[in-house]
C-alpha atoms as a PDB file:
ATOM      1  CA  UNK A   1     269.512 153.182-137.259  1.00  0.00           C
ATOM      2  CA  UNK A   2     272.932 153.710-135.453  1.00  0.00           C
ATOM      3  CA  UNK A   3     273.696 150.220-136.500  1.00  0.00           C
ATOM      4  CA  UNK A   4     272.888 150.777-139.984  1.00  0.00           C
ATOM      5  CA  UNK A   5     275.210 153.861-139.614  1.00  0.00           C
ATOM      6  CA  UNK A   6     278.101 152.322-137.868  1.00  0.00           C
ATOM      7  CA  UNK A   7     277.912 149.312-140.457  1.00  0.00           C
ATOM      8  CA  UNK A   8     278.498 151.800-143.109  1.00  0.00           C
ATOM      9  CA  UNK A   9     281.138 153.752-141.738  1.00  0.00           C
ATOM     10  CA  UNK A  10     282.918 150.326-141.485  1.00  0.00           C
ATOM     11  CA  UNK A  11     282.698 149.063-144.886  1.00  0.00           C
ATOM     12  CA  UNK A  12     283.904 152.940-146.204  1.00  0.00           C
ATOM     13  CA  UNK A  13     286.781 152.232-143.860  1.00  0.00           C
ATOM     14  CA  UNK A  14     287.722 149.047-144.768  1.00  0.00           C
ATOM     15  CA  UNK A  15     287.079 149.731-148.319  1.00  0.00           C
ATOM     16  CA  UNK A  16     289.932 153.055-148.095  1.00  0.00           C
ATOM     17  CA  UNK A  17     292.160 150.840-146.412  1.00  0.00           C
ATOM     18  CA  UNK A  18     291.885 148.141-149.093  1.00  0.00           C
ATOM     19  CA  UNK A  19     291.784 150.875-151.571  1.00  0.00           C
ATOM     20  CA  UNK A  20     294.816 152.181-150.627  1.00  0.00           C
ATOM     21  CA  UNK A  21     296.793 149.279-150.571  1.00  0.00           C
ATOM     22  CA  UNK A  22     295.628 148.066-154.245  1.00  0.00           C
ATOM     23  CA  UNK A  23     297.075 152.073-155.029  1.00  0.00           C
ATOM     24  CA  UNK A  24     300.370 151.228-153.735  1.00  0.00           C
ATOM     25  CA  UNK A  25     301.120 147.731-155.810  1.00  0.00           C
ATOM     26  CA  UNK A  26     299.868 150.244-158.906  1.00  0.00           C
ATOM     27  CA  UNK A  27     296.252 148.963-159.488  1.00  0.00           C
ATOM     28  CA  UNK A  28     293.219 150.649-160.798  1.00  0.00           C
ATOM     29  CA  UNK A  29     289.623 149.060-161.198  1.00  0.00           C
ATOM     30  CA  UNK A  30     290.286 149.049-165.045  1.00  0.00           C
ATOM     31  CA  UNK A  31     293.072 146.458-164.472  1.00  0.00           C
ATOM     32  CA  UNK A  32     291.348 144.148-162.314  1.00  0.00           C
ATOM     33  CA  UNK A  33     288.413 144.465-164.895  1.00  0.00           C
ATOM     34  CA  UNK A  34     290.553 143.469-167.868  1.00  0.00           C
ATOM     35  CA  UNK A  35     292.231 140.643-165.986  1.00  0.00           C
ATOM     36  CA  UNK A  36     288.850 139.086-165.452  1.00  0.00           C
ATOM     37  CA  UNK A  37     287.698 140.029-169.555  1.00  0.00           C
ATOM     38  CA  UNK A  38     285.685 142.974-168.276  1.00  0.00           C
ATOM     39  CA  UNK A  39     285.951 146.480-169.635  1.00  0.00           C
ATOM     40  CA  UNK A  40     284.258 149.351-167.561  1.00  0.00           C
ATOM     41  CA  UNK A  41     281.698 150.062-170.291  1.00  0.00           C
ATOM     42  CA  UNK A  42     280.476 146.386-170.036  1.00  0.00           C
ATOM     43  CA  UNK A  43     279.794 146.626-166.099  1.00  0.00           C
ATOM     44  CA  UNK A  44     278.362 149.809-166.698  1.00  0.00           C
ATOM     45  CA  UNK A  45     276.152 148.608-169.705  1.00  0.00           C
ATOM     46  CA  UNK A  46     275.124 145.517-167.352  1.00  0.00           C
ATOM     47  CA  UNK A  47     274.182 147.642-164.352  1.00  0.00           C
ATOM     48  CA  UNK A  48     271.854 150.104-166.604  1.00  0.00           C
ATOM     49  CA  UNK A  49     270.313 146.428-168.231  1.00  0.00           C
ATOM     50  CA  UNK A  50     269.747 145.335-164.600  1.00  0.00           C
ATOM     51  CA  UNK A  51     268.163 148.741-163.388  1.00  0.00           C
ATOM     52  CA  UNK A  52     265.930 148.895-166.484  1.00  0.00           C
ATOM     53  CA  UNK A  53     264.811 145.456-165.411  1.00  0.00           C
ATOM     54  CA  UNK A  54     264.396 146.390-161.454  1.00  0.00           C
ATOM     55  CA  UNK A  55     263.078 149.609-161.368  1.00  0.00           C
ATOM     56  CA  UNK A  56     259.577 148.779-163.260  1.00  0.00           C
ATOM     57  CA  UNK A  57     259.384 145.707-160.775  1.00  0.00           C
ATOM     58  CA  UNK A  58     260.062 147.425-157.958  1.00  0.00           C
ATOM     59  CA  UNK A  59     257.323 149.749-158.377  1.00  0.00           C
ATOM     60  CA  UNK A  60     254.997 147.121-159.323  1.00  0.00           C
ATOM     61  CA  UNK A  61     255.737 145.145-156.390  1.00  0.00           C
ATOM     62  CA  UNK A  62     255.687 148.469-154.175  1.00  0.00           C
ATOM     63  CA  UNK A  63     251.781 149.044-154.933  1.00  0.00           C
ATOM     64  CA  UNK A  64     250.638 145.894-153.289  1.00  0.00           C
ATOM     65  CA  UNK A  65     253.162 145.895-150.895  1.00  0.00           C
ATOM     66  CA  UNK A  66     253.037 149.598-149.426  1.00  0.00           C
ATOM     67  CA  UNK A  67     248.794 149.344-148.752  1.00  0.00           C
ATOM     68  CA  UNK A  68     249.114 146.247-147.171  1.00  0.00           C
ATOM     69  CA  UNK A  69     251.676 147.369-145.244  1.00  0.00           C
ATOM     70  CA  UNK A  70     250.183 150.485-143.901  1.00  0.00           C
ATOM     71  CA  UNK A  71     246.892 148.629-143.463  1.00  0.00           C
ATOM     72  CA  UNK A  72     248.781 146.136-141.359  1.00  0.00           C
ATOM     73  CA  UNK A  73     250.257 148.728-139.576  1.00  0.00           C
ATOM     74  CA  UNK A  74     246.797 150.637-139.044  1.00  0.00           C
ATOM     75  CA  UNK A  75     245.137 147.688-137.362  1.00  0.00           C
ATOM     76  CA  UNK A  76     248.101 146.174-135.392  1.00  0.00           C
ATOM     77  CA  UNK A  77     247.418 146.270-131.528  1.00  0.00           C
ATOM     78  CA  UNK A  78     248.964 148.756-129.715  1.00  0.00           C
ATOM     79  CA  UNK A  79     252.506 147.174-128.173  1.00  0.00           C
ATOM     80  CA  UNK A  80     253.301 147.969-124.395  1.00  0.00           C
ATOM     81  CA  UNK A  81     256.177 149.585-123.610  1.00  0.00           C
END
């Protein structure tokens, strides 16, 4: 979990850094968006079509997967430390 943690803290890092240095050569997300023939209402509109497509399979997929799962995890043999 400290891994996980640690991994994070990086990326935020390296993301402020990066952040930063698009800030000082005066450039916002909307910029690079346009320059690529994107406007922030189209990646938001695509993100809500893909989460309206995920969600619902998600859950579907999460009631097989979460029984079998626990049943797996019910019967395993006990490890040795």
């Amino acid at each position: 979990m400290l891994r996980v943690i640690a991994t994070l803290f990086k990326i935020a890092v390296a993301s402020l850094l990066v952040g930063t240095g698009l800030s000082a050569f005066d450039l916002s997300a909307e910029d690079i968006l346009l320059r690529i023939g994107l406007t922030p209402e189209n990646v938001l509109a695509a993100l809500e079509q893909g989460m309206a497509w995920a969600l619902p399979n998600v859950v579907l997929g999460s009631m097989i997967i979460v029984p079998v799962w626990f049943l797996v995890y019910l019967f395993k043999p006990p490890s040795r430390d």
